[in-house]
N, C-alpha and C. Protein backbone atom coordinates (compact mmCIF):
# COMPACT_ATOMS: atom_id res chain seq x y z
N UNK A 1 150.89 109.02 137.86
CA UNK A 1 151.69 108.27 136.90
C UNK A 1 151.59 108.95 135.53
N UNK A 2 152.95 109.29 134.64
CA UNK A 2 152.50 109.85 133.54
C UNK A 2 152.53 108.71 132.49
N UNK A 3 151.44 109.39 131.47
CA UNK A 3 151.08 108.47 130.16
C UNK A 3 151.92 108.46 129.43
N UNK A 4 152.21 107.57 128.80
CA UNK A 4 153.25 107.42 127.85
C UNK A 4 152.95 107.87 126.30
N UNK A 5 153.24 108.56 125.65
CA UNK A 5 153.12 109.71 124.87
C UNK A 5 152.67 108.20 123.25
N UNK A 6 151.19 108.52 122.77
CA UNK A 6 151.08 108.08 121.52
C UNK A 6 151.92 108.39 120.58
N UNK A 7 151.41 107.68 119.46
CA UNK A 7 152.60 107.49 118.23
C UNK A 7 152.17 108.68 117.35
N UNK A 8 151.30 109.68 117.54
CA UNK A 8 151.65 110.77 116.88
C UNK A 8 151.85 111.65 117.88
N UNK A 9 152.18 111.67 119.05
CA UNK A 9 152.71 112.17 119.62
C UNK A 9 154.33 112.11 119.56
N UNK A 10 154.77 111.06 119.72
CA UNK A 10 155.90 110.42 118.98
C UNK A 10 156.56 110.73 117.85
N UNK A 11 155.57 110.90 116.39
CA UNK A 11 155.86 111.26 115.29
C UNK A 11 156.12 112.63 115.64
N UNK A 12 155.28 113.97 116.27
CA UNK A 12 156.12 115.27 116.12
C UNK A 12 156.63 115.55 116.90
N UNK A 13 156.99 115.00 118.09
CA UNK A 13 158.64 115.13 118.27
C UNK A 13 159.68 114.49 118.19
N UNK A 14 159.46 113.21 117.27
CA UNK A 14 160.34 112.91 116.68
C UNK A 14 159.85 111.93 115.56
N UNK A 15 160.47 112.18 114.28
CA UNK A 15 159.53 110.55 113.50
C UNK A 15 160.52 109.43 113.28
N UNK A 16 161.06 109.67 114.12
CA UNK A 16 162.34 108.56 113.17
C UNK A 16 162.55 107.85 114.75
N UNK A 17 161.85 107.95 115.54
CA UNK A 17 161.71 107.47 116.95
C UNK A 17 161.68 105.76 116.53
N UNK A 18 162.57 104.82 117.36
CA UNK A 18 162.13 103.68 117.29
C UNK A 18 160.90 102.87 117.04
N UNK A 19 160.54 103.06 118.03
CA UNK A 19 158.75 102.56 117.74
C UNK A 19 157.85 102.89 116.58
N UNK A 20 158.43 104.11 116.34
CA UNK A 20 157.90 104.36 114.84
C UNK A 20 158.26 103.22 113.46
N UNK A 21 159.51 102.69 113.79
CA UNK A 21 159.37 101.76 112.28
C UNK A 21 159.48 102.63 111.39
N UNK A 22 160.05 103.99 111.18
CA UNK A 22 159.89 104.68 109.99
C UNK A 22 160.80 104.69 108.89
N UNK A 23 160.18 104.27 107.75
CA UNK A 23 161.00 103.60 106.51
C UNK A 23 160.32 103.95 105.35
N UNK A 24 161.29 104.16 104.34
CA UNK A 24 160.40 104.65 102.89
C UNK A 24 160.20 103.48 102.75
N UNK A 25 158.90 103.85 101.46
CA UNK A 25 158.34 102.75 100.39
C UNK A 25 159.46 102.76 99.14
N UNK A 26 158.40 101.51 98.41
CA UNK A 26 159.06 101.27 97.14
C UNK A 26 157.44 100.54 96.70
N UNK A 27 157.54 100.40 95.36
CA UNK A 27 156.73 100.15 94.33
C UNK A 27 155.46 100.95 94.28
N UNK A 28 154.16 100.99 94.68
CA UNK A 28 153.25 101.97 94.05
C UNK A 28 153.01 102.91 95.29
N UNK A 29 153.75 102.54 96.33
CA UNK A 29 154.23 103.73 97.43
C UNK A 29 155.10 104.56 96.92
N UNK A 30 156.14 104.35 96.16
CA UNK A 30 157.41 105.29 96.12
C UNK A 30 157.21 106.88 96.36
N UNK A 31 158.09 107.28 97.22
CA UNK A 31 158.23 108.19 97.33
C UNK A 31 156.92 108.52 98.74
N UNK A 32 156.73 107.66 99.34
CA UNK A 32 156.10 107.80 100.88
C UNK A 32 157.15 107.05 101.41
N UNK A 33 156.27 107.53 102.78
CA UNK A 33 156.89 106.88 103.80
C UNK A 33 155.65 106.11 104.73
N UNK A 34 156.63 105.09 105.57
CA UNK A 34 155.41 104.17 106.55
C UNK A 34 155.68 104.18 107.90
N UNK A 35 154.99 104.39 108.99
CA UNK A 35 154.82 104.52 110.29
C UNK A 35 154.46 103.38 110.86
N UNK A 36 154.63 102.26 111.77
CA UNK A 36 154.07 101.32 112.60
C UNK A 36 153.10 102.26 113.81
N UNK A 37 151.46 102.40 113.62
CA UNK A 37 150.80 102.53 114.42
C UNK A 37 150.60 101.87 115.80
N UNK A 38 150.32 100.69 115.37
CA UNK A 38 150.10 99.35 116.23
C UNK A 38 151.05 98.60 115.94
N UNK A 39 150.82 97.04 115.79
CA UNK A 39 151.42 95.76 115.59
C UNK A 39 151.34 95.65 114.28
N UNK A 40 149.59 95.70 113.59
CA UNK A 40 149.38 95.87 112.35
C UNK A 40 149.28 96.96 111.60
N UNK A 41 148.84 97.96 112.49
CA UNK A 41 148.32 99.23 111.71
C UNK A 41 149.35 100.24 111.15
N UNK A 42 149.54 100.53 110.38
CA UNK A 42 150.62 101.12 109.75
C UNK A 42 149.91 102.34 108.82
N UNK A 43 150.74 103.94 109.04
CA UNK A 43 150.10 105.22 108.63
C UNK A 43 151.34 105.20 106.94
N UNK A 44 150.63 105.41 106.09
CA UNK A 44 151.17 106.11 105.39
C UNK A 44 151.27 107.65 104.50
N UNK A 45 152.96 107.91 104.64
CA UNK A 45 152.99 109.46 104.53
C UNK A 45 153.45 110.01 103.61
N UNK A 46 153.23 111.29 103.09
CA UNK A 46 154.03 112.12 101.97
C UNK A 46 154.66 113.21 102.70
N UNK A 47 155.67 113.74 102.67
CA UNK A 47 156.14 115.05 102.93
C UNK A 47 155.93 116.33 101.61
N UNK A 48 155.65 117.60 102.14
CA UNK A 48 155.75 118.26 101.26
C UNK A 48 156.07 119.69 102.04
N UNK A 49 157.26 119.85 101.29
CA UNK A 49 157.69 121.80 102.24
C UNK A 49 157.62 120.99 103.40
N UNK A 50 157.20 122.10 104.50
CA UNK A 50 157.09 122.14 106.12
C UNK A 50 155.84 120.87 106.57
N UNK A 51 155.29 120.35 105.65
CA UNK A 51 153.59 119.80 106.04
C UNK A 51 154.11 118.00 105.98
N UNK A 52 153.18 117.13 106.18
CA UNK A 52 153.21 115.97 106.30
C UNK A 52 151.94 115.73 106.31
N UNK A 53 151.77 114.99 105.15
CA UNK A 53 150.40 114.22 104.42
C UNK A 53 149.97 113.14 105.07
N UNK A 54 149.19 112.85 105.62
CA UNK A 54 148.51 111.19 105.94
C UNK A 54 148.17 110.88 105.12
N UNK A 55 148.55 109.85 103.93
CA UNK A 55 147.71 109.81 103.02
C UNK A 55 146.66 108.03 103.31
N UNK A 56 147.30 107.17 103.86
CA UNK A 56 146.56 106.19 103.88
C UNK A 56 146.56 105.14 105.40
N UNK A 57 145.77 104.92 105.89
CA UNK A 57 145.96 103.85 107.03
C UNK A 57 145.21 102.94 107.22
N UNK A 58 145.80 101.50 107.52
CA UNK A 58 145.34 100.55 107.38
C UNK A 58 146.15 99.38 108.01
N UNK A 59 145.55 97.66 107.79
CA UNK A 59 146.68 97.09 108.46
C UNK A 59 147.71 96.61 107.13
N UNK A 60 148.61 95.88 107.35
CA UNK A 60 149.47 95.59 106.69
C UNK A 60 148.79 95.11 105.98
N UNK A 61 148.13 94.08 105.76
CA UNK A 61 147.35 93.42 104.58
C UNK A 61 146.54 94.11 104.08
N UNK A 62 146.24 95.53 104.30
CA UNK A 62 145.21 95.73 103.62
C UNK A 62 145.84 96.89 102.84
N UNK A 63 146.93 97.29 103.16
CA UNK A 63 147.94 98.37 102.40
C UNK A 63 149.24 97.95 101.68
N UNK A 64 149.32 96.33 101.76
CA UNK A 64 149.98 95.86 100.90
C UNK A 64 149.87 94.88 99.99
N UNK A 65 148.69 94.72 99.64
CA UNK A 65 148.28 93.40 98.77
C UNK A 65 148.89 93.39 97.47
């Protein structure tokens, strides 16, 4: 049976994949972007050139208070 491919697996070959949830920020995010890990867990990202930053992960409450 094959495994069904994780969400950063997901993210590089594709990030804009459904399950991803991928959507810019606004207010002291601006200019990231946010990933749905889990249910709660959510990655947040910067792009720069060719690279992609992780810069923070956490659950929703704890990355949006």
């Amino acid at each position: 049976m094959k495994k069904s491919p994780g969400r950063l697996e997901l993210f590089i070959i594709n990030q804009f994949h459904p399950q991803l949830n991928n959507h810019s920020l606004t207010g002291k995010y601006k200019g990231n972007r946010s990933i749905n890990i889990t249910g709660d867990w959510r990655a947040i990202y910067s792009e720069e050139k060719d690279s992609v930053i992780f810069e923070l992960l956490g659950t929703h409450s704890q990355l949006y208070r």
